[in-house]
Protein backbone atom coordinates (compact mmCIF):
# COMPACT_ATOMS: atom_id res chain seq x y z
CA UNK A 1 0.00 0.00 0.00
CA UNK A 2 3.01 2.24 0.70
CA UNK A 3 4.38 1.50 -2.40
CA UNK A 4 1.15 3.03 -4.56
CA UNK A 5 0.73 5.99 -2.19
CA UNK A 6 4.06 6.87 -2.85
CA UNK A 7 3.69 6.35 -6.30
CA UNK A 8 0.60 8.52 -6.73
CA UNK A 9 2.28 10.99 -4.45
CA UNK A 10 5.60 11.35 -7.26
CA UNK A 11 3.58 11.61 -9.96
CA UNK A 12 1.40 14.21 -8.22
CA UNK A 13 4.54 16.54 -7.87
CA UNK A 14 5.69 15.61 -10.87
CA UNK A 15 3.30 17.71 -12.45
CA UNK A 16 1.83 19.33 -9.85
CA UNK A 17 2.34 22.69 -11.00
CA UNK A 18 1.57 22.46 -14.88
CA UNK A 19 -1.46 23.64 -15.66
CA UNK A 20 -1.40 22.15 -19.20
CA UNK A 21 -1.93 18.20 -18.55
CA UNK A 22 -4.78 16.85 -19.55
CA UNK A 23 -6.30 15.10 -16.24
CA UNK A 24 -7.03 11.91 -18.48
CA UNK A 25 -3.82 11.94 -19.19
CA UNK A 26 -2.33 12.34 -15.69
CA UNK A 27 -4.60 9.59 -14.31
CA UNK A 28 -3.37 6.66 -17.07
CA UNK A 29 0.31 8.06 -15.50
CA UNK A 30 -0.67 7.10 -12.57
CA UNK A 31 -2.10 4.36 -13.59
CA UNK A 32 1.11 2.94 -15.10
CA UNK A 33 3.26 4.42 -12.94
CA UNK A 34 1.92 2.21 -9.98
CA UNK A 35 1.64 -1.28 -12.22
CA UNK A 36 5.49 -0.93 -12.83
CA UNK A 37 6.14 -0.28 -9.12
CA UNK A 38 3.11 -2.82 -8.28
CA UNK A 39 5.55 -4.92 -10.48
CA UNK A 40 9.01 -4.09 -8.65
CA UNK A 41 7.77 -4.73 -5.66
CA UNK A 42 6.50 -8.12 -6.23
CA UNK A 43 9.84 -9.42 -8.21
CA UNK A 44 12.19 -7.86 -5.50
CA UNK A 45 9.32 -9.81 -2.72
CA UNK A 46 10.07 -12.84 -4.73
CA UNK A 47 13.16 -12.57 -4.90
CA UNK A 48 13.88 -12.54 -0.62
CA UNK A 49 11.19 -15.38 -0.73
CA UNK A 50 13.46 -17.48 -2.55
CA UNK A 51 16.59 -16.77 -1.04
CA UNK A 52 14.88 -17.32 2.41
CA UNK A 53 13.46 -20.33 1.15
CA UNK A 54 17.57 -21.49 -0.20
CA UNK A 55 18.92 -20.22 2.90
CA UNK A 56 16.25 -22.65 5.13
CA UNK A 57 17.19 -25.16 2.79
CA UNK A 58 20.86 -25.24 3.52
CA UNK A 59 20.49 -24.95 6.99
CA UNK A 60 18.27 -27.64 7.22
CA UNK A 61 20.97 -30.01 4.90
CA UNK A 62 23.44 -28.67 7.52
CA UNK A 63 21.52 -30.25 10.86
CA UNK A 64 20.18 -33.39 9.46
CA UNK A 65 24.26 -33.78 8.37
CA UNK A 66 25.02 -33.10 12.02
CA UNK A 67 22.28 -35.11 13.22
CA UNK A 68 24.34 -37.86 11.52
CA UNK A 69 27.60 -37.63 13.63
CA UNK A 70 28.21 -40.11 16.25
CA UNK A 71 29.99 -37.92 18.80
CA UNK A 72 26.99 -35.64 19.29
CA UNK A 73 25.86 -35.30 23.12
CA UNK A 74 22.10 -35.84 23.80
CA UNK A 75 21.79 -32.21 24.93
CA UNK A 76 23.49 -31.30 21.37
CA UNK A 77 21.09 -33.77 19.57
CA UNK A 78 17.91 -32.26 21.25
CA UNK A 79 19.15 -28.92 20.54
CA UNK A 80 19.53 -29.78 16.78
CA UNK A 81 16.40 -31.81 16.63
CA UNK A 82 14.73 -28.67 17.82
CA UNK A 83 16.21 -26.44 15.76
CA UNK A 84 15.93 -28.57 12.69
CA UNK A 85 11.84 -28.78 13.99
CA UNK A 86 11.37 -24.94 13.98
CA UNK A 87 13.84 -24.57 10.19
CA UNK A 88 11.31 -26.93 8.96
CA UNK A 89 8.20 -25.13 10.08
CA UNK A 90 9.21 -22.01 8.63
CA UNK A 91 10.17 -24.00 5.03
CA UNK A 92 6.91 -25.35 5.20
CA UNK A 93 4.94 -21.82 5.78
CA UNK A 94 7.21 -20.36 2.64
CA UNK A 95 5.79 -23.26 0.85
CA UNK A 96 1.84 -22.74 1.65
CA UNK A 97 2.33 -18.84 0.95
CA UNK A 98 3.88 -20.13 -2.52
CA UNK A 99 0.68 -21.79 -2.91
């Protein structure tokens, strides 16, 4: 919502002061000024999305791989277990908002 306030708000100053534009005109501006930041925002939202989503991924690889050692104390383990539990959680609420 921020992003289309500002947006109209730019624009707005942008020609605020010319008397000459044709209001029709200055509302399919706006109009295309906030799909192409309506745009922006939602490939640069995608984009942390994923790279939270990678970044979960790899950390999860990296405690079932610890997980496997042998010399792991059971306070360790349980500790990894439940950090592994809440990595997964999160992974798995990326995934629904995905969908």
């Amino acid at each position: 919502m921020n992003v289309i306030k500002k947006t109209i708000a730019e624009v707005a100053n942008e020609y605020n002061n010319n008397n000459e534009v044709d209001p029709v005109l200055l509302w399919d501006t706006i109009k295309r000024r906030i799909h192409s930041s309506s745009l922006k925002y939602a490939k640069e939202k995608k984009a942390k999305m994923k790279s939270k989503e990678t970044n979960l991924e790899c950390d999860i690889l990296s405690l079932q791989k610890k997980l496997e050692e042998n010399n792991l104390s059971e306070t360790d383990k349980t500790d990894t277990l439940n950090e592994l539990e809440v990595k997964t959680l999160q992974l798995e609420k990326i995934c629904q908002y995905q969908t």
